[in-house]
PDB file of N, CA and C in Angstrom:
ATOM      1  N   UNK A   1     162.945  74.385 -83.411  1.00  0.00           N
ATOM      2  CA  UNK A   1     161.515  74.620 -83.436  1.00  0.00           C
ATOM      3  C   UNK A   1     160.974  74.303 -84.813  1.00  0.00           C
ATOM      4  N   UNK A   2     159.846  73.722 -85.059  1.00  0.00           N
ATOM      5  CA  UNK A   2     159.205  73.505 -86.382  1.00  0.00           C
ATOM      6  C   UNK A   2     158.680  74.846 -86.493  1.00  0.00           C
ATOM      7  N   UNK A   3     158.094  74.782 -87.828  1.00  0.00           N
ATOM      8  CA  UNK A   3     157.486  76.287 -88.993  1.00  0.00           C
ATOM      9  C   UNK A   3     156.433  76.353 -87.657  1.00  0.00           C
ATOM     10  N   UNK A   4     155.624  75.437 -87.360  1.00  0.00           N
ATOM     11  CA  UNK A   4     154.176  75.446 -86.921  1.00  0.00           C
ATOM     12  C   UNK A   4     154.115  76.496 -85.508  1.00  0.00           C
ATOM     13  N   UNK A   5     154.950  76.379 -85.087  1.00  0.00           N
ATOM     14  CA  UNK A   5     155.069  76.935 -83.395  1.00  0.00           C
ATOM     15  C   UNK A   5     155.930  78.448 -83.604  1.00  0.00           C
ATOM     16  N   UNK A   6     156.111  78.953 -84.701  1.00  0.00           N
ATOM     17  CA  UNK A   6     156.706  80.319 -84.665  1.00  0.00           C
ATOM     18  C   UNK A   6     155.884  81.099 -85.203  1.00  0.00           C
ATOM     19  N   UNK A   7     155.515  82.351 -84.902  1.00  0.00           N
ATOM     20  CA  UNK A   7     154.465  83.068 -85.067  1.00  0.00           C
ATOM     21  C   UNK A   7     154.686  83.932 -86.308  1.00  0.00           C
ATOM     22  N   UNK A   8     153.919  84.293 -86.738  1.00  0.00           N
ATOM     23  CA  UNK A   8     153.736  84.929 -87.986  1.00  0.00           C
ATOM     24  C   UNK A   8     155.174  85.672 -88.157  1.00  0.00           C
ATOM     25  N   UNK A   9     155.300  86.376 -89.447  1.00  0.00           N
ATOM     26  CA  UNK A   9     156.311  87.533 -89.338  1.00  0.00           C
ATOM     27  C   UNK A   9     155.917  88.897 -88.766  1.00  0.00           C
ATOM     28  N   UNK A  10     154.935  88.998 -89.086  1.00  0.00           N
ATOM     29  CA  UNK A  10     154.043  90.734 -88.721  1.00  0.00           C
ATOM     30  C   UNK A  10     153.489  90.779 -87.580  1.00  0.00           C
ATOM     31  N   UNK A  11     153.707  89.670 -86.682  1.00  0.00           N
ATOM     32  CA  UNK A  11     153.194  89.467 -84.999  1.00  0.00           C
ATOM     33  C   UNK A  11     154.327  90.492 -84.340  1.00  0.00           C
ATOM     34  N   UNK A  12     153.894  91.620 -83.694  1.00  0.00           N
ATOM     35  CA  UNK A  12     154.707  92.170 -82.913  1.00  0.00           C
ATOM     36  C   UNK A  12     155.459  91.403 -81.486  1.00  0.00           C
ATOM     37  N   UNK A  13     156.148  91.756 -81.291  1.00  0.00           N
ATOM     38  CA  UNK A  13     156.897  90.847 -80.072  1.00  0.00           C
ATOM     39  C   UNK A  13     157.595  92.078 -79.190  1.00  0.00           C
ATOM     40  N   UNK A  14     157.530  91.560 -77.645  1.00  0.00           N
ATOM     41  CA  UNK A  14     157.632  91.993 -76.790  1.00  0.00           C
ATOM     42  C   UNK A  14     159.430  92.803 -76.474  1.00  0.00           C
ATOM     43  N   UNK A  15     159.808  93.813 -76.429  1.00  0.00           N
ATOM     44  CA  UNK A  15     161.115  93.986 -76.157  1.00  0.00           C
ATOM     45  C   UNK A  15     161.387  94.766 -75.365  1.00  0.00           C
ATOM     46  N   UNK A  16     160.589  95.598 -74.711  1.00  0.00           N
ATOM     47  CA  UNK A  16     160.514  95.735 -72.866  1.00  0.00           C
ATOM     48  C   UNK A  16     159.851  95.536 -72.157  1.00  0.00           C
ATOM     49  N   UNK A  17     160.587  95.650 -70.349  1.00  0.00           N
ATOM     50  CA  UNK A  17     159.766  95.165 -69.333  1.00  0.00           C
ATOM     51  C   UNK A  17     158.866  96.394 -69.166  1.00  0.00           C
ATOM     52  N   UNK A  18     157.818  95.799 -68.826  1.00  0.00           N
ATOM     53  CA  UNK A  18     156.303  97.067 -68.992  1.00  0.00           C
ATOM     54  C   UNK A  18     155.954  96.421 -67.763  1.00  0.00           C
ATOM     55  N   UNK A  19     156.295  98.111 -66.662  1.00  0.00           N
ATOM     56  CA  UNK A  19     155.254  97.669 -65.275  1.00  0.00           C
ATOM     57  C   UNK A  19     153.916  98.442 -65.100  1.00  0.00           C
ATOM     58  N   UNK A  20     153.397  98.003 -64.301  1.00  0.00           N
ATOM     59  CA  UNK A  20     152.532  98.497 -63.708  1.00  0.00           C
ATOM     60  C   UNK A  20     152.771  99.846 -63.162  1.00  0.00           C
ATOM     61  N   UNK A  21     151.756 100.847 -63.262  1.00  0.00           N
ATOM     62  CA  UNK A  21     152.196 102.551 -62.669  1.00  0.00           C
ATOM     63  C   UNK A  21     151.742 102.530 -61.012  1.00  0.00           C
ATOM     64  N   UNK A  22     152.582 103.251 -60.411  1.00  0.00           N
ATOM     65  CA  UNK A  22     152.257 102.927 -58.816  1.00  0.00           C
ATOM     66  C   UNK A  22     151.231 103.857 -58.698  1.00  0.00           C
ATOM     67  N   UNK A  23     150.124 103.085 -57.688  1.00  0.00           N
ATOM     68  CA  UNK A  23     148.791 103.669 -56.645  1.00  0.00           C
ATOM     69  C   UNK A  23     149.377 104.764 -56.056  1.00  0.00           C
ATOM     70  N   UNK A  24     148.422 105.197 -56.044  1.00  0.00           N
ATOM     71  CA  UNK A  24     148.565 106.809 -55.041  1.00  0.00           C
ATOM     72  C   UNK A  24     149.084 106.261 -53.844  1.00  0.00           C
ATOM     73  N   UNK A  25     148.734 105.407 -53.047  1.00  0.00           N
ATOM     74  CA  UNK A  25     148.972 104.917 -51.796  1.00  0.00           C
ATOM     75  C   UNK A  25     150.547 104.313 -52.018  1.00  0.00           C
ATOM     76  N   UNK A  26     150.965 104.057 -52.953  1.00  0.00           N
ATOM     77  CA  UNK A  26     152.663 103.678 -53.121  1.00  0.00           C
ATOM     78  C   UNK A  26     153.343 104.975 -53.146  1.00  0.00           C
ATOM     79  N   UNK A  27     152.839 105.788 -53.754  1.00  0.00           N
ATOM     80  CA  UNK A  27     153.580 107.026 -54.001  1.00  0.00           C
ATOM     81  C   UNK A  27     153.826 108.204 -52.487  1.00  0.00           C
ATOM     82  N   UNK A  28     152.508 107.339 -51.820  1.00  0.00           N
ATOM     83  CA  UNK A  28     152.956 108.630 -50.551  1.00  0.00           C
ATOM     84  C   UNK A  28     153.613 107.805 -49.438  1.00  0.00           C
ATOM     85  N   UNK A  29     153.666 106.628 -49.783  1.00  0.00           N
ATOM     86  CA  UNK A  29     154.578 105.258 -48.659  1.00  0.00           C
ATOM     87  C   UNK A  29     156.150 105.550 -49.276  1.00  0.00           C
ATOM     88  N   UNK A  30     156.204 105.898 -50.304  1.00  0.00           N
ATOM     89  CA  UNK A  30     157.848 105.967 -50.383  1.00  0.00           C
ATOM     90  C   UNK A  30     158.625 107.176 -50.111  1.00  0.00           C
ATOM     91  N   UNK A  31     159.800 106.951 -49.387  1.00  0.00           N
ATOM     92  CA  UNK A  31     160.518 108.327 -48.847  1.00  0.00           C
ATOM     93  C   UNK A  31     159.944 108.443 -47.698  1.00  0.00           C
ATOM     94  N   UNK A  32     159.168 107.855 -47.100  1.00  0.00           N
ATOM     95  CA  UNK A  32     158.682 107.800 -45.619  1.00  0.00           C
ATOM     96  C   UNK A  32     159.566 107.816 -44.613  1.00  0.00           C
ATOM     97  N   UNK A  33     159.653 107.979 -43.494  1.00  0.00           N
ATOM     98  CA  UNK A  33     160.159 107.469 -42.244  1.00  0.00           C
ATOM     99  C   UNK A  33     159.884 106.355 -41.509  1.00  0.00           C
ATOM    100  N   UNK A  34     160.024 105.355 -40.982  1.00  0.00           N
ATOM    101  CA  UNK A  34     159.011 104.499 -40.239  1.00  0.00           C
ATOM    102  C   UNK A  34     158.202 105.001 -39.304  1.00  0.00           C
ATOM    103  N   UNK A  35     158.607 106.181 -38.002  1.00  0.00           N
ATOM    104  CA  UNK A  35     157.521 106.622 -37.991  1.00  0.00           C
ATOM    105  C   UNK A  35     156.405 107.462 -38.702  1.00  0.00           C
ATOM    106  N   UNK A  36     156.918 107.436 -39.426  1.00  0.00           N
ATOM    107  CA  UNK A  36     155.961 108.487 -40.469  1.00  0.00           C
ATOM    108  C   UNK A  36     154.880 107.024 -41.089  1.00  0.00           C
ATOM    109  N   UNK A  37     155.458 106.096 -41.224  1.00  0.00           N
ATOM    110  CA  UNK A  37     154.627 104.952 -42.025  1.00  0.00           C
ATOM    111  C   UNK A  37     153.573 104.470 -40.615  1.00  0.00           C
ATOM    112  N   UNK A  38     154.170 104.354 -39.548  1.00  0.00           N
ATOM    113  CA  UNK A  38     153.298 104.095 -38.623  1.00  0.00           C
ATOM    114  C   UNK A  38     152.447 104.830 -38.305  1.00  0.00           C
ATOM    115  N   UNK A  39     152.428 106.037 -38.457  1.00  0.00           N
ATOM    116  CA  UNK A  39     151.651 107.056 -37.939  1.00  0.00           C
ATOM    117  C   UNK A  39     150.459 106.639 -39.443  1.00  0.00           C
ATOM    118  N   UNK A  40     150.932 106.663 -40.424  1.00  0.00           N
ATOM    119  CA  UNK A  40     149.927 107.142 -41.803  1.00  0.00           C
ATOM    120  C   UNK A  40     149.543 105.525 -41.338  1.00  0.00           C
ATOM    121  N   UNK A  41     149.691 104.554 -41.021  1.00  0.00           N
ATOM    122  CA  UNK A  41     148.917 103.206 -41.289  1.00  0.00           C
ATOM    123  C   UNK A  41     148.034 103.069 -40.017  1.00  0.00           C
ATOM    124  N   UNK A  42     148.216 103.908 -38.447  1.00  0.00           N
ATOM    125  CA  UNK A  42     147.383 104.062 -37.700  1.00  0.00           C
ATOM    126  C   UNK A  42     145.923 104.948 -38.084  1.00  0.00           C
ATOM    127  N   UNK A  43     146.405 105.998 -39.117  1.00  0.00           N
ATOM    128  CA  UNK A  43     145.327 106.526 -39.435  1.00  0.00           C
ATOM    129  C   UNK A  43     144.556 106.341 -40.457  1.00  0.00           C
ATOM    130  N   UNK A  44     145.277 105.515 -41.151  1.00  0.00           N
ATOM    131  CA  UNK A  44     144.727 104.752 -42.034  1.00  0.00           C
ATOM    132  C   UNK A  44     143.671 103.688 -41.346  1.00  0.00           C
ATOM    133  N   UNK A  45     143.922 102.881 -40.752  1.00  0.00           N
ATOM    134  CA  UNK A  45     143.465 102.045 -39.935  1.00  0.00           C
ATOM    135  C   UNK A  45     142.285 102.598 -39.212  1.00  0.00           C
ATOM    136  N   UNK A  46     142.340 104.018 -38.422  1.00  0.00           N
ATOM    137  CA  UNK A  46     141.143 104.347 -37.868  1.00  0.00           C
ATOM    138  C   UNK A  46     140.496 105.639 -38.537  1.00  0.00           C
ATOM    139  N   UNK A  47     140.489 105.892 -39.845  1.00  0.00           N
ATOM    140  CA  UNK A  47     139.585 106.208 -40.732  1.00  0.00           C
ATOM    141  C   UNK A  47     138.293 105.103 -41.108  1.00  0.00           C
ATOM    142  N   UNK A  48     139.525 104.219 -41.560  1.00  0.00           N
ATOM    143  CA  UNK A  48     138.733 102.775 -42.076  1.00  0.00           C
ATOM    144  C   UNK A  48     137.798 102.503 -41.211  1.00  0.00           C
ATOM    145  N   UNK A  49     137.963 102.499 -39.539  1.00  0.00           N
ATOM    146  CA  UNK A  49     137.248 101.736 -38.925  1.00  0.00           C
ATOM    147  C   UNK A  49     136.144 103.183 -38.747  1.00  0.00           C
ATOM    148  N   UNK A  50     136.151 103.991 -38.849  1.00  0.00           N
ATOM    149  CA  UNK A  50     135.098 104.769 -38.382  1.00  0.00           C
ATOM    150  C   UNK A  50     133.898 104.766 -39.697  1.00  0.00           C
ATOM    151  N   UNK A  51     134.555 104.771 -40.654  1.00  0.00           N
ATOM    152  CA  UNK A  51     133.448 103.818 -41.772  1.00  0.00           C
ATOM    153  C   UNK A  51     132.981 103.162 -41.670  1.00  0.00           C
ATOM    154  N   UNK A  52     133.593 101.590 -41.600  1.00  0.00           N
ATOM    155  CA  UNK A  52     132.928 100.731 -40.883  1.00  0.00           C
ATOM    156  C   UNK A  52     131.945 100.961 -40.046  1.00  0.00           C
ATOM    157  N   UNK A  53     132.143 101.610 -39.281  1.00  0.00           N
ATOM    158  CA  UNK A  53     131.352 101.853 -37.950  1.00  0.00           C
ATOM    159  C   UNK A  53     129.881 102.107 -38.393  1.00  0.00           C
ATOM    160  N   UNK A  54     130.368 103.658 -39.240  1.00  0.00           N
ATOM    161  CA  UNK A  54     129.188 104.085 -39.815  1.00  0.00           C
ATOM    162  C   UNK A  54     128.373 103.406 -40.307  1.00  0.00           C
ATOM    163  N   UNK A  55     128.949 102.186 -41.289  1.00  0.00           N
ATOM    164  CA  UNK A  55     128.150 101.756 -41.948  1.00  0.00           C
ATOM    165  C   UNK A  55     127.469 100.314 -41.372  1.00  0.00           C
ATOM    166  N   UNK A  56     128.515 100.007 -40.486  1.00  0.00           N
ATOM    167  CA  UNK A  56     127.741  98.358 -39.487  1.00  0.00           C
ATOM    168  C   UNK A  56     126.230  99.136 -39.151  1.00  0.00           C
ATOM    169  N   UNK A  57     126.641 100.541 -38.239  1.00  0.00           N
ATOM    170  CA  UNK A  57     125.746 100.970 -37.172  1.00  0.00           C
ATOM    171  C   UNK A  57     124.337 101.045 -38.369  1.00  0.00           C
ATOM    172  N   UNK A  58     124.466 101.899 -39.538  1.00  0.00           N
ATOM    173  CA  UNK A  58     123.117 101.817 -40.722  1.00  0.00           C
ATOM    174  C   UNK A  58     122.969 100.956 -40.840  1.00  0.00           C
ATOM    175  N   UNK A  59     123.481  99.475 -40.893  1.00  0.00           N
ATOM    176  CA  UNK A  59     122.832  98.597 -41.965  1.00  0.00           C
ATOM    177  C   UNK A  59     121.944  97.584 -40.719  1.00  0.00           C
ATOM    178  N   UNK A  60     122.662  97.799 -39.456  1.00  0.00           N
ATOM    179  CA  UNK A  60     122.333  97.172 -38.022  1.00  0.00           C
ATOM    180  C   UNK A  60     120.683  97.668 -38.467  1.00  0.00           C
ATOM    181  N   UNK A  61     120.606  98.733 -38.161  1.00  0.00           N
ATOM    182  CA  UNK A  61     119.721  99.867 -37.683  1.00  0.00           C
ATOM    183  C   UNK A  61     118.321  99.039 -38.875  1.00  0.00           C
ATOM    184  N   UNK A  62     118.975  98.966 -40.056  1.00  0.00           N
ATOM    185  CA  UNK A  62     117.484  98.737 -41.202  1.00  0.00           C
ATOM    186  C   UNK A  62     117.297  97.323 -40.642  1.00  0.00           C
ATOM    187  N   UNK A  63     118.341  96.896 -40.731  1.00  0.00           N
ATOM    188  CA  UNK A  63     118.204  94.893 -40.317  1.00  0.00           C
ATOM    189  C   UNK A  63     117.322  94.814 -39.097  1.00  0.00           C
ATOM    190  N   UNK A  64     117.629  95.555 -37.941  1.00  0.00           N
ATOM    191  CA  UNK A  64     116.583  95.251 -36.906  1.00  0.00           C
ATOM    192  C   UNK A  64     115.299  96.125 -36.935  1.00  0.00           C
ATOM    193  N   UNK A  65     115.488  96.966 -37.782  1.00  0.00           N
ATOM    194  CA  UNK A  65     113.959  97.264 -37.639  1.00  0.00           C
ATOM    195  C   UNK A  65     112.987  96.763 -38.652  1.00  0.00           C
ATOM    196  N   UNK A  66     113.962  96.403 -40.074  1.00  0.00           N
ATOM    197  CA  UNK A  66     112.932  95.290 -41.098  1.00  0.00           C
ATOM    198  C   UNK A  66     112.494  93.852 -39.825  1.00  0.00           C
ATOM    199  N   UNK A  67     113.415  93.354 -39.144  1.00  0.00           N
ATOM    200  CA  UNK A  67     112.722  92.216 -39.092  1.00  0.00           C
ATOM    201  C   UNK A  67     111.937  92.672 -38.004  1.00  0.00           C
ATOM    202  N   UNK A  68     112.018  93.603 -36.562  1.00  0.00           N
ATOM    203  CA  UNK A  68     111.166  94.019 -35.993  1.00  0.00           C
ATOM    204  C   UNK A  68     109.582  94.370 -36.622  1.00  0.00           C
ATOM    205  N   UNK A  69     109.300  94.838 -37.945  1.00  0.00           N
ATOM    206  CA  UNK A  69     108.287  94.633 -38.816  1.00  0.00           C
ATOM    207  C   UNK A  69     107.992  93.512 -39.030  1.00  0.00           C
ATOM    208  N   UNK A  70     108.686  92.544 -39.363  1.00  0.00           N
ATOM    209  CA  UNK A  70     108.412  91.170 -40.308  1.00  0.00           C
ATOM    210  C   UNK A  70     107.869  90.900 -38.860  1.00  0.00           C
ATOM    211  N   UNK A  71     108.229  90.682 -38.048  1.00  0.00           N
ATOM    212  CA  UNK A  71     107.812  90.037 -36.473  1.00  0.00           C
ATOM    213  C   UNK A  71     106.119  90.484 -35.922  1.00  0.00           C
ATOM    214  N   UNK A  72     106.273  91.898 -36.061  1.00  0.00           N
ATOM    215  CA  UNK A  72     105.202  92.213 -35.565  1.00  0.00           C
ATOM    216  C   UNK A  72     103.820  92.274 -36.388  1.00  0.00           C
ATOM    217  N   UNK A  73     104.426  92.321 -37.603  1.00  0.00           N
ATOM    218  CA  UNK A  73     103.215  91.606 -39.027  1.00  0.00           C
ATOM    219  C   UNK A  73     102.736  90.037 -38.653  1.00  0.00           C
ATOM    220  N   UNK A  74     103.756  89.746 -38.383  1.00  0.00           N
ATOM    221  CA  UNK A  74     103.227  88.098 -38.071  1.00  0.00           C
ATOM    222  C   UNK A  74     102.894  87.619 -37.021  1.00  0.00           C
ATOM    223  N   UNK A  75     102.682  88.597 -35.996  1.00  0.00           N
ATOM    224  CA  UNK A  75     102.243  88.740 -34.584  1.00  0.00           C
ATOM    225  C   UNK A  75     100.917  89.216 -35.135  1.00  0.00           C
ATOM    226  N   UNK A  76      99.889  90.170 -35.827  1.00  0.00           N
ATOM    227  CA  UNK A  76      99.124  90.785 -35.615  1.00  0.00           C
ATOM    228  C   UNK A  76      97.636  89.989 -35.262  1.00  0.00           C
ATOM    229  N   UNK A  77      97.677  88.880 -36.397  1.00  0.00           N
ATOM    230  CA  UNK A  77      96.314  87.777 -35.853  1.00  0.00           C
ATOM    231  C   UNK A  77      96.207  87.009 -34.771  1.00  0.00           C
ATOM    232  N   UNK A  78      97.324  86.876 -34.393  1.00  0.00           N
ATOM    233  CA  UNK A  78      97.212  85.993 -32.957  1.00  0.00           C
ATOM    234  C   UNK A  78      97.266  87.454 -31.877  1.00  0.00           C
ATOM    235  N   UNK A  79      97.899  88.339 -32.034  1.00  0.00           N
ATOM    236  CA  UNK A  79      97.377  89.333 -31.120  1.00  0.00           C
ATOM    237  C   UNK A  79      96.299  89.417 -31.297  1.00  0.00           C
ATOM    238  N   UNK A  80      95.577  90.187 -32.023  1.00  0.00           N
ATOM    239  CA  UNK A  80      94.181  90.760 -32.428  1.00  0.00           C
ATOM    240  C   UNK A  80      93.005  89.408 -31.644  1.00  0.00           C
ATOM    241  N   UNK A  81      93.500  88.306 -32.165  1.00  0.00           N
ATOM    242  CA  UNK A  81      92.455  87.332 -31.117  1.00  0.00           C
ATOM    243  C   UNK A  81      92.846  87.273 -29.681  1.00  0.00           C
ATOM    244  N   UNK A  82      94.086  87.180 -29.370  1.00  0.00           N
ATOM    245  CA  UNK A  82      94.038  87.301 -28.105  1.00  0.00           C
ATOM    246  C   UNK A  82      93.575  88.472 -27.305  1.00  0.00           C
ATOM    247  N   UNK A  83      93.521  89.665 -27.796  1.00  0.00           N
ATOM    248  CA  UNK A  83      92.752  91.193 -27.399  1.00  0.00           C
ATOM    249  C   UNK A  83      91.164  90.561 -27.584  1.00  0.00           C
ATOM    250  N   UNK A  84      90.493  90.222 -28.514  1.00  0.00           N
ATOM    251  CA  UNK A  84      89.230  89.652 -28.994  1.00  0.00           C
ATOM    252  C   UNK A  84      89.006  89.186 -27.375  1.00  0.00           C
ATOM    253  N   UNK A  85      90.035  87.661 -27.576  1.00  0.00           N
ATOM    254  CA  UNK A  85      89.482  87.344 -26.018  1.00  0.00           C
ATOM    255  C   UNK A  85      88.979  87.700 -24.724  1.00  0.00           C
ATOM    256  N   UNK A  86      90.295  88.129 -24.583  1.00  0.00           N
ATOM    257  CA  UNK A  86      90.496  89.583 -22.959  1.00  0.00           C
ATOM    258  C   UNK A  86      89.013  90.562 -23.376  1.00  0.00           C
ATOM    259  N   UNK A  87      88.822  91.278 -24.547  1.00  0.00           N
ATOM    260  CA  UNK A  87      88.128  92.199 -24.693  1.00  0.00           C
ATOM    261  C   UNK A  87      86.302  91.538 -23.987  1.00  0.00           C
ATOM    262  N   UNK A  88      86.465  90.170 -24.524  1.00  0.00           N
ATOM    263  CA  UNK A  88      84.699  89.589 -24.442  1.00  0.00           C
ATOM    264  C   UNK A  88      85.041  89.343 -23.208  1.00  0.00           C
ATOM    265  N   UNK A  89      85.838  88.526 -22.636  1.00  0.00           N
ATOM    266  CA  UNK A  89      85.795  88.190 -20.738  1.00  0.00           C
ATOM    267  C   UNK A  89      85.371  89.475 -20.014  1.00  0.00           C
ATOM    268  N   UNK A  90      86.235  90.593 -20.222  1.00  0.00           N
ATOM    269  CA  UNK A  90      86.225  91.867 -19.668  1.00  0.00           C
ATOM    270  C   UNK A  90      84.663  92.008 -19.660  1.00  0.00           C
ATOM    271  N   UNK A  91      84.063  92.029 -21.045  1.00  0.00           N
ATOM    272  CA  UNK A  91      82.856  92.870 -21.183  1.00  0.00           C
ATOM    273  C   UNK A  91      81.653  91.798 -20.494  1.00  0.00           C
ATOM    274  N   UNK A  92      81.890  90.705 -20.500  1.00  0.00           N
ATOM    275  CA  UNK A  92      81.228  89.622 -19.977  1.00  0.00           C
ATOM    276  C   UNK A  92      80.875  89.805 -18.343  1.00  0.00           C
ATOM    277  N   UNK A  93      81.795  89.898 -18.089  1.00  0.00           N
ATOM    278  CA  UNK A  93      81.998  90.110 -16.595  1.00  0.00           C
ATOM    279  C   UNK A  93      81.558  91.071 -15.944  1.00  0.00           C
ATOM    280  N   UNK A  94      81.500  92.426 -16.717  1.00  0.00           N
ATOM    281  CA  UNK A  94      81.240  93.910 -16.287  1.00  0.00           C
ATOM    282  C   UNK A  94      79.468  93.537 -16.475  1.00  0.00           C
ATOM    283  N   UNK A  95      78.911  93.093 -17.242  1.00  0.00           N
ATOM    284  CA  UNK A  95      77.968  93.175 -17.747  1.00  0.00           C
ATOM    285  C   UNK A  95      76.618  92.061 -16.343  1.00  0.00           C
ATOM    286  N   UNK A  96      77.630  90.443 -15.959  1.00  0.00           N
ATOM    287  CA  UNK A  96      77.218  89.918 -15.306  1.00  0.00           C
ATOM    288  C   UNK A  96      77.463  90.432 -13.949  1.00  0.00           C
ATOM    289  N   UNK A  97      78.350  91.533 -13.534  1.00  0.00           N
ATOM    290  CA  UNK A  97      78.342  92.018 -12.078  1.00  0.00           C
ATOM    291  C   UNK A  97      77.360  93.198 -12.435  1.00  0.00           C
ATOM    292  N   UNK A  98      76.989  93.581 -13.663  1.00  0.00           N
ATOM    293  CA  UNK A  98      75.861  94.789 -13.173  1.00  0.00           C
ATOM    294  C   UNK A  98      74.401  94.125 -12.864  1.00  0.00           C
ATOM    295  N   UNK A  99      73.735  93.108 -13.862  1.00  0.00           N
ATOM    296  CA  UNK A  99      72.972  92.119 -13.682  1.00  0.00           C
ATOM    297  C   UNK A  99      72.723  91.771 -12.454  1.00  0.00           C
ATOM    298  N   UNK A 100      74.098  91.209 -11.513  1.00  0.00           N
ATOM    299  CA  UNK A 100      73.919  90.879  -9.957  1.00  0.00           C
ATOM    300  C   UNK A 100      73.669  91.787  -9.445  1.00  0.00           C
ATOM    301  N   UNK A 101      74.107  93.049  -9.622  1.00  0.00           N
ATOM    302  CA  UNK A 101      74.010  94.307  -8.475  1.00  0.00           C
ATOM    303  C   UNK A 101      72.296  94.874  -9.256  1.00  0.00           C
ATOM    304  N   UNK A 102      72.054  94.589 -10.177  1.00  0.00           N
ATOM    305  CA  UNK A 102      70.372  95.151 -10.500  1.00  0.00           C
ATOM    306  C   UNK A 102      69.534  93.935  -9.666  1.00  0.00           C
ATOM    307  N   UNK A 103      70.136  92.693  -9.441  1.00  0.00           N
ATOM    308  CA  UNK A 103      68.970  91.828  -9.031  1.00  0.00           C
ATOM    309  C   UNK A 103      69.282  92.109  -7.322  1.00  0.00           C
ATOM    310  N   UNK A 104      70.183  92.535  -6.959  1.00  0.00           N
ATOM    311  CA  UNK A 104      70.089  92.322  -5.547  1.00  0.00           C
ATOM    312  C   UNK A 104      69.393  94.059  -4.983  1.00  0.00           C
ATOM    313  N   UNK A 105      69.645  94.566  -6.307  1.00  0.00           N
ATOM    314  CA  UNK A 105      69.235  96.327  -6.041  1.00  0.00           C
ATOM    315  C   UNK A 105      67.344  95.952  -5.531  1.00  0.00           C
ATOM    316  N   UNK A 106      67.139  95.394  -6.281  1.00  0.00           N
ATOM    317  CA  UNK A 106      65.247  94.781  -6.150  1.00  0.00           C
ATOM    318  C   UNK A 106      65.123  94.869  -5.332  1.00  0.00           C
ATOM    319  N   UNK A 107      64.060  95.034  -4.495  1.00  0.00           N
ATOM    320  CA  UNK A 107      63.097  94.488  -3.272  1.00  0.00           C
ATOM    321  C   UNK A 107      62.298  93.279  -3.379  1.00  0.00           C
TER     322      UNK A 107
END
């Protein structure tokens, strides 16, 4: 090796293997039984999913009712004229059958 590629003198250097400390979840998997591991990974499994659940079913719940808003906001002017419409025919009509029934009421 040349001078250039060896590290200082006062560079500390490595002289044991250094692991990682085990997860809680390693510590209660070891000394297990297999059924004992099957049982803890079934319930593991349907904890998880009832979270899930919980949380699909909330976020479902805001998602369809934000856009059920966004929808019916952007429905409101073309409703509102189409009521406009219906509303003047209606009143149009009521107004020209009383007209007929006053002119035929005459003598």
């Amino acid at each position: 090796m040349n001078r250039s590629s060896l590290p200082p003198r006062f560079v500390p250097t490595l002289t044991e293997i250094v692991r990682p400390p085990q997860t809680p979840a390693e510590d209660e998997t070891q000394g297990r039984s297999a059924p004992d591991l099957l049982r803890f990974q079934e319930q593991m499994v349907h904890r998880v999913m009832q979270r899930v659940d919980l949380t699909l079913e909330r976020l479902l719940r805001e998602t369809v009712g934000r856009l059920v808003l966004e929808h019916t906001q952007a429905l409101a002017p073309s409703l509102r004229d189409e009521i406009e419409i219906v509303v003047r025919q209606s009143v149009n009509q009521a107004f020209e059958q009383e007209l007929a029934s006053q002119l035929l009421d005459r003598p």
